[in-house]
Protein backbone atom coordinates (compact mmCIF):
# COMPACT_ATOMS: atom_id res chain seq x y z
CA UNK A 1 -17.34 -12.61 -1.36
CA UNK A 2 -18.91 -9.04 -1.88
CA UNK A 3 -18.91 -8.40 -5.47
CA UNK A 4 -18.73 -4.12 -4.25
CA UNK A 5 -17.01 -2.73 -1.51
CA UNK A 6 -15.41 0.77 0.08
CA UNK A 7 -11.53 1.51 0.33
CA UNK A 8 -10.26 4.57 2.33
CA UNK A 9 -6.84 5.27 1.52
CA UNK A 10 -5.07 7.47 4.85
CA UNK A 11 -2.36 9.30 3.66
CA UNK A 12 -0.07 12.46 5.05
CA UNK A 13 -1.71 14.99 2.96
CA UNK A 14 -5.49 13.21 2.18
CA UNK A 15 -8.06 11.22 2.94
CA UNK A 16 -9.08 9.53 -0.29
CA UNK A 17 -12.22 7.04 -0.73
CA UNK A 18 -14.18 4.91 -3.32
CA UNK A 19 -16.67 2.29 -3.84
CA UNK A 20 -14.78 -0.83 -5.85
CA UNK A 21 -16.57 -3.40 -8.11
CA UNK A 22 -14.67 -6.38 -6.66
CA UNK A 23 -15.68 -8.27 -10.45
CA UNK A 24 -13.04 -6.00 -11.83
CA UNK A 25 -11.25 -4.36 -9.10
CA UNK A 26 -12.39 -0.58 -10.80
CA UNK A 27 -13.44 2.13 -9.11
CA UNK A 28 -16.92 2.90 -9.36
CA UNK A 29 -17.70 6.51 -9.61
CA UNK A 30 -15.82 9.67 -8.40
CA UNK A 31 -13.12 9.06 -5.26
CA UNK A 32 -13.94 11.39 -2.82
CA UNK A 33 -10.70 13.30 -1.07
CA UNK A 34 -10.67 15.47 2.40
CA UNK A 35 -7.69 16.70 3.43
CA UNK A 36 -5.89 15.20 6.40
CA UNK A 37 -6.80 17.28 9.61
CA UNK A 38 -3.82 18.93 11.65
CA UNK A 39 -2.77 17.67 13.99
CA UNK A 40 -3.78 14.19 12.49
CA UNK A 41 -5.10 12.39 15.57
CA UNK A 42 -7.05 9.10 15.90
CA UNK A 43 -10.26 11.14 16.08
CA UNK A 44 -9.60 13.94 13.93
CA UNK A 45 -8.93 11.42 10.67
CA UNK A 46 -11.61 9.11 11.88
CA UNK A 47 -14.39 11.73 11.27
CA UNK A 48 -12.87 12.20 7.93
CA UNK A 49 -13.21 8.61 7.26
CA UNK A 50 -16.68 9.31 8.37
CA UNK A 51 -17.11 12.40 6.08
CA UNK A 52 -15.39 10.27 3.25
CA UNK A 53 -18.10 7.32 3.62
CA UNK A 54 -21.01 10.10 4.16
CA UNK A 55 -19.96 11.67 0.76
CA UNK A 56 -19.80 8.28 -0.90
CA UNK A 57 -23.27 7.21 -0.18
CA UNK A 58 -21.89 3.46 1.35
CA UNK A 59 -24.82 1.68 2.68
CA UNK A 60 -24.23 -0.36 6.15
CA UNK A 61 -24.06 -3.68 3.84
CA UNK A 62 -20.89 -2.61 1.79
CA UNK A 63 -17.81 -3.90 3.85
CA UNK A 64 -15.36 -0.98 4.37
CA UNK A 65 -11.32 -1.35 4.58
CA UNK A 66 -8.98 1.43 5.34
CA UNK A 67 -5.06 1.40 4.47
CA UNK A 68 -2.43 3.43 6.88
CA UNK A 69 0.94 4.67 6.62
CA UNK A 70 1.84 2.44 9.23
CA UNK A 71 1.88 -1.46 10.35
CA UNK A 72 -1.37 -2.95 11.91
CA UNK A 73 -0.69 -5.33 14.18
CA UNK A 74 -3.91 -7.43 15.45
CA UNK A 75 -5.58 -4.09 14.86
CA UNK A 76 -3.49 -2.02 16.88
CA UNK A 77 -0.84 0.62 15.28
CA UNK A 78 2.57 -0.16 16.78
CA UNK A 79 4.46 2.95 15.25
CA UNK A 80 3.65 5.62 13.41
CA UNK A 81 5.66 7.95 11.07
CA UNK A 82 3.59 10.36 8.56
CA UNK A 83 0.57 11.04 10.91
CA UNK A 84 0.39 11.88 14.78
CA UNK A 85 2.55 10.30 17.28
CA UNK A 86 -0.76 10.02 19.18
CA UNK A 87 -1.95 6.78 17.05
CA UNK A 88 0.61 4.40 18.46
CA UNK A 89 -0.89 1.89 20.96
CA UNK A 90 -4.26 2.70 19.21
CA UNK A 91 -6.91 -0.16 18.52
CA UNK A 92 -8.07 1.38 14.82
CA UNK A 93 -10.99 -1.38 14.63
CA UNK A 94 -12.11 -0.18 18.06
CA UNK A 95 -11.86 3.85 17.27
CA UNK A 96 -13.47 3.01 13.55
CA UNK A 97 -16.24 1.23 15.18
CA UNK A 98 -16.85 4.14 17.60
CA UNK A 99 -16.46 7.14 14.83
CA UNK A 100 -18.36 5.32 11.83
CA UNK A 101 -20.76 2.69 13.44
CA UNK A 102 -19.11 0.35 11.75
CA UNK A 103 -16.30 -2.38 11.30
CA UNK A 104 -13.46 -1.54 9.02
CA UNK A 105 -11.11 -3.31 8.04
CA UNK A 106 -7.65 -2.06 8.84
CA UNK A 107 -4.27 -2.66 6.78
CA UNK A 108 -0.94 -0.94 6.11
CA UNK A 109 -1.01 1.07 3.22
CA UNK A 110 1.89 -0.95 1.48
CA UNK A 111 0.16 -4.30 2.05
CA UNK A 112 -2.92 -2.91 -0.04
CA UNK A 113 -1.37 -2.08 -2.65
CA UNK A 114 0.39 -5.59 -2.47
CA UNK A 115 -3.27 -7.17 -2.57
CA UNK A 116 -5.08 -4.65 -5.27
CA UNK A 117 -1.90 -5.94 -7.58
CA UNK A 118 -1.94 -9.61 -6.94
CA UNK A 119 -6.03 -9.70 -7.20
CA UNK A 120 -6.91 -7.03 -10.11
CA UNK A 121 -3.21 -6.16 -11.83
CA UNK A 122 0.57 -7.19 -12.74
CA UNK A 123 0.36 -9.83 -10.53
CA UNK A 124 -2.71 -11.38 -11.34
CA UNK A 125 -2.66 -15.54 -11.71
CA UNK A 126 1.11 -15.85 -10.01
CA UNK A 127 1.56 -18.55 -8.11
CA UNK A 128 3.82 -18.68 -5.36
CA UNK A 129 5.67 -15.50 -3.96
CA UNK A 130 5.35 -12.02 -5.09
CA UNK A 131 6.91 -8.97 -3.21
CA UNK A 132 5.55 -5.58 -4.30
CA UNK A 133 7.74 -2.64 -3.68
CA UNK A 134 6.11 0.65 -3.82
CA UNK A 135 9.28 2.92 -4.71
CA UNK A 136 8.57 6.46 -2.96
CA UNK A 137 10.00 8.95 -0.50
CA UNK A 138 11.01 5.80 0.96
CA UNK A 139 10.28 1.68 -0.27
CA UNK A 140 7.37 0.12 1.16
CA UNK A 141 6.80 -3.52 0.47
CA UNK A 142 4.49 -6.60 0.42
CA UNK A 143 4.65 -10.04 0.21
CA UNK A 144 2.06 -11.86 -0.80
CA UNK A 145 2.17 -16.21 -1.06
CA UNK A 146 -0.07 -18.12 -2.90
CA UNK A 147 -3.05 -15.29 -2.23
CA UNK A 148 -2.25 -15.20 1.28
CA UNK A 149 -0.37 -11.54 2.76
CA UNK A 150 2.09 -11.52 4.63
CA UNK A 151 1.37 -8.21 6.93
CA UNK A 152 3.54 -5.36 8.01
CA UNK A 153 6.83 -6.55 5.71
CA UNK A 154 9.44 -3.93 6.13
CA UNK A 155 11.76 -4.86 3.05
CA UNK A 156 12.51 -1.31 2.69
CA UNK A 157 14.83 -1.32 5.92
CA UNK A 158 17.04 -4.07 4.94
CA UNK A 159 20.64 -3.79 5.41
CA UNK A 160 22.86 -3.34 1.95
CA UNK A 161 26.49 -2.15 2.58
CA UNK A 162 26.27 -0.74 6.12
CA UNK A 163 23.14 1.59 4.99
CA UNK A 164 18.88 0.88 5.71
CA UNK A 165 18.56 0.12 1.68
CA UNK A 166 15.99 3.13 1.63
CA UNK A 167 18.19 5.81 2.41
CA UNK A 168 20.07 4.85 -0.87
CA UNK A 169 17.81 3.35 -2.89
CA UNK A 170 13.99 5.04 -3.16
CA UNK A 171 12.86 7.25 -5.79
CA UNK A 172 13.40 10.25 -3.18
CA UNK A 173 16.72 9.31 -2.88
CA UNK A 174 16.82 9.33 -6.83
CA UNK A 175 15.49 13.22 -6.53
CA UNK A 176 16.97 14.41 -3.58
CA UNK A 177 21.06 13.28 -4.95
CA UNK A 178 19.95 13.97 -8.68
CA UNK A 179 21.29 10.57 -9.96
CA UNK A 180 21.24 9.58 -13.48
CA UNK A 181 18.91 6.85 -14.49
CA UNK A 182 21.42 4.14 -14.33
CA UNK A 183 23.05 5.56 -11.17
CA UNK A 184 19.95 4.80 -9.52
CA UNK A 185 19.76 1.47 -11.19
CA UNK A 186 22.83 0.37 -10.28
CA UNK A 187 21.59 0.47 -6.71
CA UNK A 188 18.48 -0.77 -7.02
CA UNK A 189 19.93 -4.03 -8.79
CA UNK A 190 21.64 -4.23 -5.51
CA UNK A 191 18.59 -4.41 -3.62
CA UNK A 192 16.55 -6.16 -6.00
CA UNK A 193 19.75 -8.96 -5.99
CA UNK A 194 19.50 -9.09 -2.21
CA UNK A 195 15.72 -9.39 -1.78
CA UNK A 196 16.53 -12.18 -4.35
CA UNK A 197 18.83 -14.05 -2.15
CA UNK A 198 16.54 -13.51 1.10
CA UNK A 199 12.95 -14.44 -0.29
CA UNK A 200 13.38 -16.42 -3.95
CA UNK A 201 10.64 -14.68 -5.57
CA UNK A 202 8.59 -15.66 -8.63
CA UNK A 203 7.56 -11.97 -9.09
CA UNK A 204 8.61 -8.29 -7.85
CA UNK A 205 5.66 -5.25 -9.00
CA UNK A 206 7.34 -1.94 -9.05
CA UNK A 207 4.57 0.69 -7.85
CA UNK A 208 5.05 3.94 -7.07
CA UNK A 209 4.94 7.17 -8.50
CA UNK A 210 7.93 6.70 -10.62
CA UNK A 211 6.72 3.50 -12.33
CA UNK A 212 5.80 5.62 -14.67
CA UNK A 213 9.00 5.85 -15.78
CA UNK A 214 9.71 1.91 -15.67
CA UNK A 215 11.15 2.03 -19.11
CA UNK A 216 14.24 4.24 -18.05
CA UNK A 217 15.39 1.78 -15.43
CA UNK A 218 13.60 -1.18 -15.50
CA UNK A 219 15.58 -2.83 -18.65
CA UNK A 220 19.08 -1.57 -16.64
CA UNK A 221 18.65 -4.45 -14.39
CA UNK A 222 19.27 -8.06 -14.62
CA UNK A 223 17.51 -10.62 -12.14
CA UNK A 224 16.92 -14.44 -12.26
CA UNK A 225 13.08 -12.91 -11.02
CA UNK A 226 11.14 -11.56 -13.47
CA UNK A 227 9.99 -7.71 -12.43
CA UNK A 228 7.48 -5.56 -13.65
CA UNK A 229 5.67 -2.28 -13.28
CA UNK A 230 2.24 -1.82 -11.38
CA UNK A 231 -1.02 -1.36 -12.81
CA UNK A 232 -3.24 0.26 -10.54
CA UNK A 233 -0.98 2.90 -9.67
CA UNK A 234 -2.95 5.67 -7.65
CA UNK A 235 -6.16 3.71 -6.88
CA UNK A 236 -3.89 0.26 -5.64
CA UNK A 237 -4.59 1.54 -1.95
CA UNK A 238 -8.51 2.02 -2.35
CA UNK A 239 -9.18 -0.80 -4.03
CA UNK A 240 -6.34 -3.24 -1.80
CA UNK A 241 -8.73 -1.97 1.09
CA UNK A 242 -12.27 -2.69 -0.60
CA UNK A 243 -10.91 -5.96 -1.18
CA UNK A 244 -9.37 -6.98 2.14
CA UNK A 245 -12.58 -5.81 3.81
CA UNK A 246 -14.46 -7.71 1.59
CA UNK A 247 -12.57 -11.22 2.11
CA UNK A 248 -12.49 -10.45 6.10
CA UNK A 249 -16.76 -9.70 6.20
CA UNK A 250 -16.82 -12.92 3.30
């Protein structure tokens, strides 16, 4: 495999970018960020992916990845929430191709995170099955077995007491009904419990922005599965990217 390799990380509000040393899953240099266009159509965030690679100096050797706020299915985004309706039915390797010259490697956001964590952070040398929750406006998840992900897992939409789990349960949710600390982990020990029961995990990562509060609600809960906070916090989607792309061109 590539020992260095580009992630681009799509989100709402930017366009983010970095070479990764795949030795030690850091990134290499300054990221480079362009905010999304608006409207953010297939072309319009492709030429920033293009301005992002330009900027970043990534020679046609370097395998590229790209994570999206949305699932990839065989290449092809089947729904779309935080960018323009215009990107469902879209083949992202084929518009990629045609904006950057390229391949890239697409991925949902969630699911490279899942990978950065399991190859460079808290997950490191698991075995078996670990399920990543990245606890944000709403959850996004990713299971990964044995190495191997398990794309486009929607774990945030389960059903817990009549309610989708996220409407109740992510860190917005936390914000937007101002709940106390062990309010909020009072429900998430219901969905942590449940996940439990469905999957019979040997390891959950808690990402997302407030992991960096793990000690206030963490310790509140109490699973059979151990559960611990992310590392790579901001850069997971970058360098899950690099590192997908580079296993893909390997």
């Amino acid at each position: 495999m590539a020992t260095l390799a580009c992630g681009i990380d799509i989100g709402g509000s930017g366009v983010k970018g970095a070479r990764v040393d795949l030795d030690t899953g850091e990134v290499i240099g300054e990221r480079v960020r362009i905010e999304t266009p608006k409207p953010a159509t297939p072309d319009a965030v492709a030429d920033a992916c293009r301005q992002v690679l330009e900027a970043l100096e990534v020679g046609p050797d370097v395998p590229v990845g790209s994570a999206f706020p949305a699932p990839i299915v065989h290449g092809v985004v089947p729904f779309m929430a935080n960018l323009d309706q215009s990107w469902v039915g879209v083949d992202v390797t084929e518009l990629m191709l045609r904006h950057l010259g390229r391949p890239v490697t697409p991925l949902n956001d969630a699911d490279a995170a899942g990978l950065a964590e399991v190859a460079f952070g808290a997950a490191k040398g698991v075995e078996g099955t670990v399920i990543v929750t990245t606890l944000g406006t709403g959850i996004g998840t990713a299971v990964i077995v044995d190495g191997a992900l398990v794309p486009n897992t929607e774990l945030g939409h389960i059903e817990i007491d009549g309610h989708d789990a996220e409407t109740q349960t992510s860190a917005g949710q936390k914000t937007l009904q101002n709940l106390s600390w062990k309010t909020w982990a009072g429900r998430l020990q219901k969905y942590y419990s449940h996940l439990e029961r469905l999957m019979w995990p040997d390891l959950f990562v808690v990402g997302g922005g407030v992991s960096k509060n793990h000690a206030e609600f963490l310790p509140l809960l109490e699973l059979r599965t151990p559960i611990v906070p992310a590392q790579l916090l901001n850069t997971a989607g970058i360098v899950g990217a690099a590192y997908q792309a580079a296993r893909v061109a390997a």
